[in-house]
N, C-alpha and C. Protein backbone atom coordinates (compact mmCIF):
# COMPACT_ATOMS: atom_id res chain seq x y z
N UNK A 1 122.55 54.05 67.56
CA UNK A 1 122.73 55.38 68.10
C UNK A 1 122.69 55.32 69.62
N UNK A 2 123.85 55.89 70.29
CA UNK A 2 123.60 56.24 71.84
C UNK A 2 122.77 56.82 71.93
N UNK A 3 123.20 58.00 72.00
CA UNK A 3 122.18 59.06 72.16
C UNK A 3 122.11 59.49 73.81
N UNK A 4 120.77 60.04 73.99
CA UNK A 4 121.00 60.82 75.53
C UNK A 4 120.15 59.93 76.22
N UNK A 5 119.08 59.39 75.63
CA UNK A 5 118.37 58.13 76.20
C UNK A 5 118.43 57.06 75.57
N UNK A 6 119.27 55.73 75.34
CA UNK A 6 119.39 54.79 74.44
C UNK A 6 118.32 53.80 74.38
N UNK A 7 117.63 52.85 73.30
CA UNK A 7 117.00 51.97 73.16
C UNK A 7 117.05 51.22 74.15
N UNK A 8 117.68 51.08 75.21
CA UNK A 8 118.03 49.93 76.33
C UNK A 8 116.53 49.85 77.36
N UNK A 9 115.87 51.04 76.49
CA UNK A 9 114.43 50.90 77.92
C UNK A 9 114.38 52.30 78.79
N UNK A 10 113.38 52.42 78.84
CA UNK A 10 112.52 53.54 79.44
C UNK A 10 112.93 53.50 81.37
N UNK A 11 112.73 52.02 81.61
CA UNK A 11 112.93 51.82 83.25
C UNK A 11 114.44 52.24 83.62
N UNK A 12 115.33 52.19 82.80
CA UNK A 12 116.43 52.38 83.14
C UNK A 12 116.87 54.20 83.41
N UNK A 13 116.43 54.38 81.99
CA UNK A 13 116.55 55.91 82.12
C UNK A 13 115.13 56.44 83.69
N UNK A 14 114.62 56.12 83.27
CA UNK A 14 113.83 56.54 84.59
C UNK A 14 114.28 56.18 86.11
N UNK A 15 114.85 55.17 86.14
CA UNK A 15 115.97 54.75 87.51
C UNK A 15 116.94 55.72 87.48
N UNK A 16 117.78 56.29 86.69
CA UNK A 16 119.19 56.48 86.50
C UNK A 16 118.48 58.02 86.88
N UNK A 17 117.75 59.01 86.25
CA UNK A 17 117.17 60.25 86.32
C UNK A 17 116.67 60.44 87.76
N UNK A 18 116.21 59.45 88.07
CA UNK A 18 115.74 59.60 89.54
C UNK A 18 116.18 59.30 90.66
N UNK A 19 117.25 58.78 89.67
CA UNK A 19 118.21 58.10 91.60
C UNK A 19 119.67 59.20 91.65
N UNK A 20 119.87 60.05 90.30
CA UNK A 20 121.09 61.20 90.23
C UNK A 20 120.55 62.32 91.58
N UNK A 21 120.94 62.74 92.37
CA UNK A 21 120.45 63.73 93.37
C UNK A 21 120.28 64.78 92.38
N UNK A 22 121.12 65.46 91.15
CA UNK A 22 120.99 66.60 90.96
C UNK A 22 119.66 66.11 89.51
N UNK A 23 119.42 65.10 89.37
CA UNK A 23 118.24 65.24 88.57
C UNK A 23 116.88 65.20 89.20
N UNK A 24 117.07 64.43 90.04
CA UNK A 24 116.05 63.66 90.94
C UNK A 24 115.56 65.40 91.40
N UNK A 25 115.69 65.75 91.80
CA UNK A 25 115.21 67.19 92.76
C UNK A 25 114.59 67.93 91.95
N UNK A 26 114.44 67.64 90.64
CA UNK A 26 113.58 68.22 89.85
C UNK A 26 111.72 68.01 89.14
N UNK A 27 111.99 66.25 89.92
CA UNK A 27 111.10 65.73 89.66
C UNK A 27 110.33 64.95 90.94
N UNK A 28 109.10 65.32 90.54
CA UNK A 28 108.02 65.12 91.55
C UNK A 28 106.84 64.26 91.06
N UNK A 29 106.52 62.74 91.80
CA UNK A 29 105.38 62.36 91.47
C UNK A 29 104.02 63.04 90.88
N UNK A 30 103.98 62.84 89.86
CA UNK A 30 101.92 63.56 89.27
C UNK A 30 101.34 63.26 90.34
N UNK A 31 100.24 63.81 90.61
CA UNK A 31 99.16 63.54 91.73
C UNK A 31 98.06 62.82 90.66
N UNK A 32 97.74 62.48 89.77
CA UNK A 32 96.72 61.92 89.08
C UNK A 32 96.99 61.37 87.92
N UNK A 33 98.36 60.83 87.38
CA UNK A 33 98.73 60.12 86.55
C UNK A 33 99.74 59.20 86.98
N UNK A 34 99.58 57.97 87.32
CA UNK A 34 100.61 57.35 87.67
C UNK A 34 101.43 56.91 86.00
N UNK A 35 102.51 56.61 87.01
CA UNK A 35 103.68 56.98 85.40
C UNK A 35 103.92 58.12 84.93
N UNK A 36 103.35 59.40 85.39
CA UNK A 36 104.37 60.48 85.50
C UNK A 36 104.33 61.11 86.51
N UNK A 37 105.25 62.51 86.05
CA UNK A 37 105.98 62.98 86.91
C UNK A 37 105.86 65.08 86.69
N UNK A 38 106.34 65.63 87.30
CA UNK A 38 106.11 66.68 87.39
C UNK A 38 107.63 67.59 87.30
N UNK A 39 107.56 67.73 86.06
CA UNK A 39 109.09 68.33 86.03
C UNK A 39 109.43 69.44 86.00
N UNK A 40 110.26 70.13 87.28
CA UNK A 40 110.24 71.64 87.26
C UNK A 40 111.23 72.18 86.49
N UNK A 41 111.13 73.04 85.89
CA UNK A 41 112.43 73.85 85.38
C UNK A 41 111.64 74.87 84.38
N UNK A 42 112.64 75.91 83.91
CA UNK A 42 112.25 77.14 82.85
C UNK A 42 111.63 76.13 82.02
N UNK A 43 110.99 77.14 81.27
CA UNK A 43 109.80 78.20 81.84
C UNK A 43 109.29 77.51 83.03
N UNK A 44 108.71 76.81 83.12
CA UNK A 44 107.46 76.24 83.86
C UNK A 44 107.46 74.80 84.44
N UNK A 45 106.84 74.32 85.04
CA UNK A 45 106.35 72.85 85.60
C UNK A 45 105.64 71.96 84.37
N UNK A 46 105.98 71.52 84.09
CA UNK A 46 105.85 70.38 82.48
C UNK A 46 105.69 69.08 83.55
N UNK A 47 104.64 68.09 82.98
CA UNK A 47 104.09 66.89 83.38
C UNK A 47 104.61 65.84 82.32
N UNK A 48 105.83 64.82 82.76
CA UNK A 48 106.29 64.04 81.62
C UNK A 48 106.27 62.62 82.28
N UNK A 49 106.56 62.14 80.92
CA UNK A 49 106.61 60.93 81.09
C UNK A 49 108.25 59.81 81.03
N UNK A 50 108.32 58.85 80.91
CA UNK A 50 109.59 57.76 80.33
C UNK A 50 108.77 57.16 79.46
N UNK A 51 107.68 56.32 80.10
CA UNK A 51 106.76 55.73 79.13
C UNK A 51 105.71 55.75 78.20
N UNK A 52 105.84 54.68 77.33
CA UNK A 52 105.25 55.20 75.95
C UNK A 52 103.60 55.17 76.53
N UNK A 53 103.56 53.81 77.10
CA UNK A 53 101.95 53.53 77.33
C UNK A 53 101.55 54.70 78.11
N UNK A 54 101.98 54.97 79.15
CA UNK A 54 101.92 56.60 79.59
C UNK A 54 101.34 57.74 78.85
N UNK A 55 101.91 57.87 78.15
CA UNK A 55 101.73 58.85 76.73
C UNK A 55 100.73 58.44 76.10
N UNK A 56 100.81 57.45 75.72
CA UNK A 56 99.46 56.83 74.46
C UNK A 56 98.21 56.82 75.44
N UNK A 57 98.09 56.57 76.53
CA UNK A 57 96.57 56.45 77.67
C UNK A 57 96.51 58.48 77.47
N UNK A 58 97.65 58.93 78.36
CA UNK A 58 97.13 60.48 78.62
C UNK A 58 97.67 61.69 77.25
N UNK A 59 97.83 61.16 76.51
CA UNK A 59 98.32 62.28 75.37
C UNK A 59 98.89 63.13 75.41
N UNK A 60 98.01 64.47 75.29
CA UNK A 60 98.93 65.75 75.17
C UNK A 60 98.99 66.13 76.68
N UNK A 61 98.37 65.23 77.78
CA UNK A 61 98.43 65.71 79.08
C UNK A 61 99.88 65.58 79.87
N UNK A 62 100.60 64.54 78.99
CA UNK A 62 102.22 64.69 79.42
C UNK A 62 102.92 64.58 78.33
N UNK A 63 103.89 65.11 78.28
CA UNK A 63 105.21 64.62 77.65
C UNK A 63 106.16 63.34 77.67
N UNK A 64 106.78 62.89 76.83
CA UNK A 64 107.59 61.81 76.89
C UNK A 64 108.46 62.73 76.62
N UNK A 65 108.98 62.44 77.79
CA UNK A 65 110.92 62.84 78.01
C UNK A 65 112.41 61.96 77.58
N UNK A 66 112.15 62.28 76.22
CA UNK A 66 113.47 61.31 75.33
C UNK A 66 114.35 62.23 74.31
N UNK A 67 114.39 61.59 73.54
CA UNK A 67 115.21 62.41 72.15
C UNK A 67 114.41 63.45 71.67
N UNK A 68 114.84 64.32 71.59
CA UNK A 68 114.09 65.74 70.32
C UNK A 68 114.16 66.72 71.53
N UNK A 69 113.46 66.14 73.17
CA UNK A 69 112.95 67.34 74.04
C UNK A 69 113.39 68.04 74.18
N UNK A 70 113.07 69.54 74.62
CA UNK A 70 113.99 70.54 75.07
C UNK A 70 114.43 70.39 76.35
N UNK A 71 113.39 69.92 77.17
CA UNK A 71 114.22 69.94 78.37
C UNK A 71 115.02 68.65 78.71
N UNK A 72 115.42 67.74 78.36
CA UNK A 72 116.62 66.94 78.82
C UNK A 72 117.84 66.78 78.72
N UNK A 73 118.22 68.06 77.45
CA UNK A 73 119.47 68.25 77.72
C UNK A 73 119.73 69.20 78.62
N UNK A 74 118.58 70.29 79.08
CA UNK A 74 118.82 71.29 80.44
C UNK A 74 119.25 70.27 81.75
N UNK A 75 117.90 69.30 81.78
CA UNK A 75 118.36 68.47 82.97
C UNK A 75 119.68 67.90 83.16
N UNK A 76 119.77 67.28 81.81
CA UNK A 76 121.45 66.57 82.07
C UNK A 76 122.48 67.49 82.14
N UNK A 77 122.17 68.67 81.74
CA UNK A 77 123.53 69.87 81.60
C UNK A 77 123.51 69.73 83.34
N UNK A 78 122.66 70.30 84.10
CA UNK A 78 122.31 70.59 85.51
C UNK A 78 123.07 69.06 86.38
N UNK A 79 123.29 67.99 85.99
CA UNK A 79 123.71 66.50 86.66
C UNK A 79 125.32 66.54 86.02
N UNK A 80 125.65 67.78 85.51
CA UNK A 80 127.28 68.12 84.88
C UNK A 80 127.72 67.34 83.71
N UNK A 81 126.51 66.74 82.88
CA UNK A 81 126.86 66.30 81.59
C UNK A 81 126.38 67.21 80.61
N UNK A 82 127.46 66.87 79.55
CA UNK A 82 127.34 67.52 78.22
C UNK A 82 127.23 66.34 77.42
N UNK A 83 125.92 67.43 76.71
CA UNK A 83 125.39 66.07 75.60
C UNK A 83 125.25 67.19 74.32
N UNK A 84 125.75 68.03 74.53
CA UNK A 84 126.34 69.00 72.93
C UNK A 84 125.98 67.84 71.94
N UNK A 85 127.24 66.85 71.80
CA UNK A 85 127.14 65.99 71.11
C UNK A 85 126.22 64.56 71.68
N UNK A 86 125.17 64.08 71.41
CA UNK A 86 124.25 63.37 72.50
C UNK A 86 125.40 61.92 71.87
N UNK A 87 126.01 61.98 70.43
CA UNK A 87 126.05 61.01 70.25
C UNK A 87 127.65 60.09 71.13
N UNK A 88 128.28 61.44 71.67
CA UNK A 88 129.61 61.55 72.68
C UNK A 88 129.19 62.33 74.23
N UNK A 89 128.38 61.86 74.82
CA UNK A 89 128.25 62.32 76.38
C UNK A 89 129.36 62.35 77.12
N UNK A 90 129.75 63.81 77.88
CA UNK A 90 130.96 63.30 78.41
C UNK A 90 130.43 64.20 80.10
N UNK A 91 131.47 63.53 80.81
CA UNK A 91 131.61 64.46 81.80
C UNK A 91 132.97 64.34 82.24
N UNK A 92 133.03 66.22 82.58
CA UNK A 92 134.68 66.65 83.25
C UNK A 92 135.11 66.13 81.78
N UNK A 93 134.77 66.52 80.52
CA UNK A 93 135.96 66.17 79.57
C UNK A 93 135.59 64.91 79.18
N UNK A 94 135.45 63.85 79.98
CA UNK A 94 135.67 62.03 79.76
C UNK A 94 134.37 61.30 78.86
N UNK A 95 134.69 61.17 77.70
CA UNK A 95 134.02 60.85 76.98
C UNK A 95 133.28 58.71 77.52
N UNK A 96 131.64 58.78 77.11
CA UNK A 96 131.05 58.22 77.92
C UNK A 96 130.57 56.85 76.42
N UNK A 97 130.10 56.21 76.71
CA UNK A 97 129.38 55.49 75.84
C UNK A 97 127.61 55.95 75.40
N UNK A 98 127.24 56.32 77.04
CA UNK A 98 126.22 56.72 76.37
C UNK A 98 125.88 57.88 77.99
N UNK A 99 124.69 58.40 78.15
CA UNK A 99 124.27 59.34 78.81
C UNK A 99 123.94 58.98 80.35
N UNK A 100 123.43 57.87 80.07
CA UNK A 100 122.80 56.76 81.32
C UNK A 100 124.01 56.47 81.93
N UNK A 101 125.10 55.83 81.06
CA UNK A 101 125.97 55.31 81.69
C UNK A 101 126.95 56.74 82.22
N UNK A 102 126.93 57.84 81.26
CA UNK A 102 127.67 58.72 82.77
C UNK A 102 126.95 58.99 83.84
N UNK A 103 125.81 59.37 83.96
CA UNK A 103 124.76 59.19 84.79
C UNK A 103 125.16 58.21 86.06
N UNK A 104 125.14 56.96 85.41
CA UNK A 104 125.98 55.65 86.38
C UNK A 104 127.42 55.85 87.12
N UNK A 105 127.92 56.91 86.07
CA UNK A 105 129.30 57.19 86.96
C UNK A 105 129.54 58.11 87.96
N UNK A 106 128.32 58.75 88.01
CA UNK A 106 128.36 59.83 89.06
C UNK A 106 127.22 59.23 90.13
N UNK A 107 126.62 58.68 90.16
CA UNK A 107 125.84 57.95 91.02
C UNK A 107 126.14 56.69 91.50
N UNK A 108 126.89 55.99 90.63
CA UNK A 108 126.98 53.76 91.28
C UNK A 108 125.48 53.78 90.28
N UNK A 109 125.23 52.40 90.40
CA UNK A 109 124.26 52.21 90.28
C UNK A 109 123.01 51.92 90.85
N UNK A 110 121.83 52.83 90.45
CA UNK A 110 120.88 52.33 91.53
C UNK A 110 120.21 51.58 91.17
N UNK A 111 119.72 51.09 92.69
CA UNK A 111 118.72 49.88 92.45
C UNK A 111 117.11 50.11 92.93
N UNK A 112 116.61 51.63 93.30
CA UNK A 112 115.60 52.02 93.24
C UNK A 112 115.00 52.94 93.03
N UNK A 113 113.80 53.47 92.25
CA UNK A 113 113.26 54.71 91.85
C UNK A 113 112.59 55.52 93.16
N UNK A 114 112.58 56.49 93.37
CA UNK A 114 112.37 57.37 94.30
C UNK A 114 111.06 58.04 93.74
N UNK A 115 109.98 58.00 94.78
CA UNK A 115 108.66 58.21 94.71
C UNK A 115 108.01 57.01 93.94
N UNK A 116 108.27 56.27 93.82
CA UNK A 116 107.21 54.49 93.63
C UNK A 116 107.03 53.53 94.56
C-alpha cells in the first residue's frame, strides 16, 4: 500500500513535511518533548508525532501523525495534494506513486529538517 505516509520510514515523511514551505509553517518544535512537534490547524494546536518511540515514551500526550489521522489529509490538501484517494496522490491532476514523493515534486528534495 502507498498510501499518504508509506512504510519507507517515519524520517522521511518527517523531512519531506518539514522541508514543503506550505506544510512546514504549520509546525512548530514541542518545548518539552523532543520528537515532537506542535501542529496548528482546526480546531486547535494538537502535539504530534512521526515517531513510534515518541508515542510509546509520551502516549496520549502526542499523536502519531500517519494513516487513519484527521489531520493529514487537511495538511496535505493545504501543500495542493489530493489524497481523496491516499492510494492515487495526485497533484494539478498528475497522478503520483505515493504522497512523499509528490511532496518531492513540489519541493526537490530535501536534505534537512527544520527546527533540529
Amino acid at each position: 500500500m502507498a498510501g499518504i505516509l508509506p512504510a519507507r520510514g517515519w524520517a522521511r515523511g518527517l523531512r519531506v513535511l518539514l522541508g514543503c514551505p506550505h506544510t512546514a509553517s504549520h509546525f512548530r518544535p514541542h518545548s518539552t518533548i523532543r520528537g515532537a512537534y506542535l501542529l496548528d490547524g482546526p480546531p486547535k494546536q494538537l502535539p504530534v508525532t512521526f515517531n513510534r518511540s515518541v508515542l510509546d515514551t509520551f502516549g496520549t500526550a502526542v499523536t502519531l501523525l500517519t494513516y487513519g489521522t484527521e489531520e493529514l489529509p487537511a495538511l496535505l490538501a493545504s501543500a495542493g495534494i489530493d489524497t481523496t484517494d491516499p492510494e492515487r496522490p495526485k497533484i494539478a491532476g498528475r497522478e503520483l506513486p505515493d504522497t512523499l514523493d509528490a511532496m518531492e515534486a513540489l519541493i526537490g528534495s530535501p536534505q534537512t529538517v527544520p527546527g533540529r
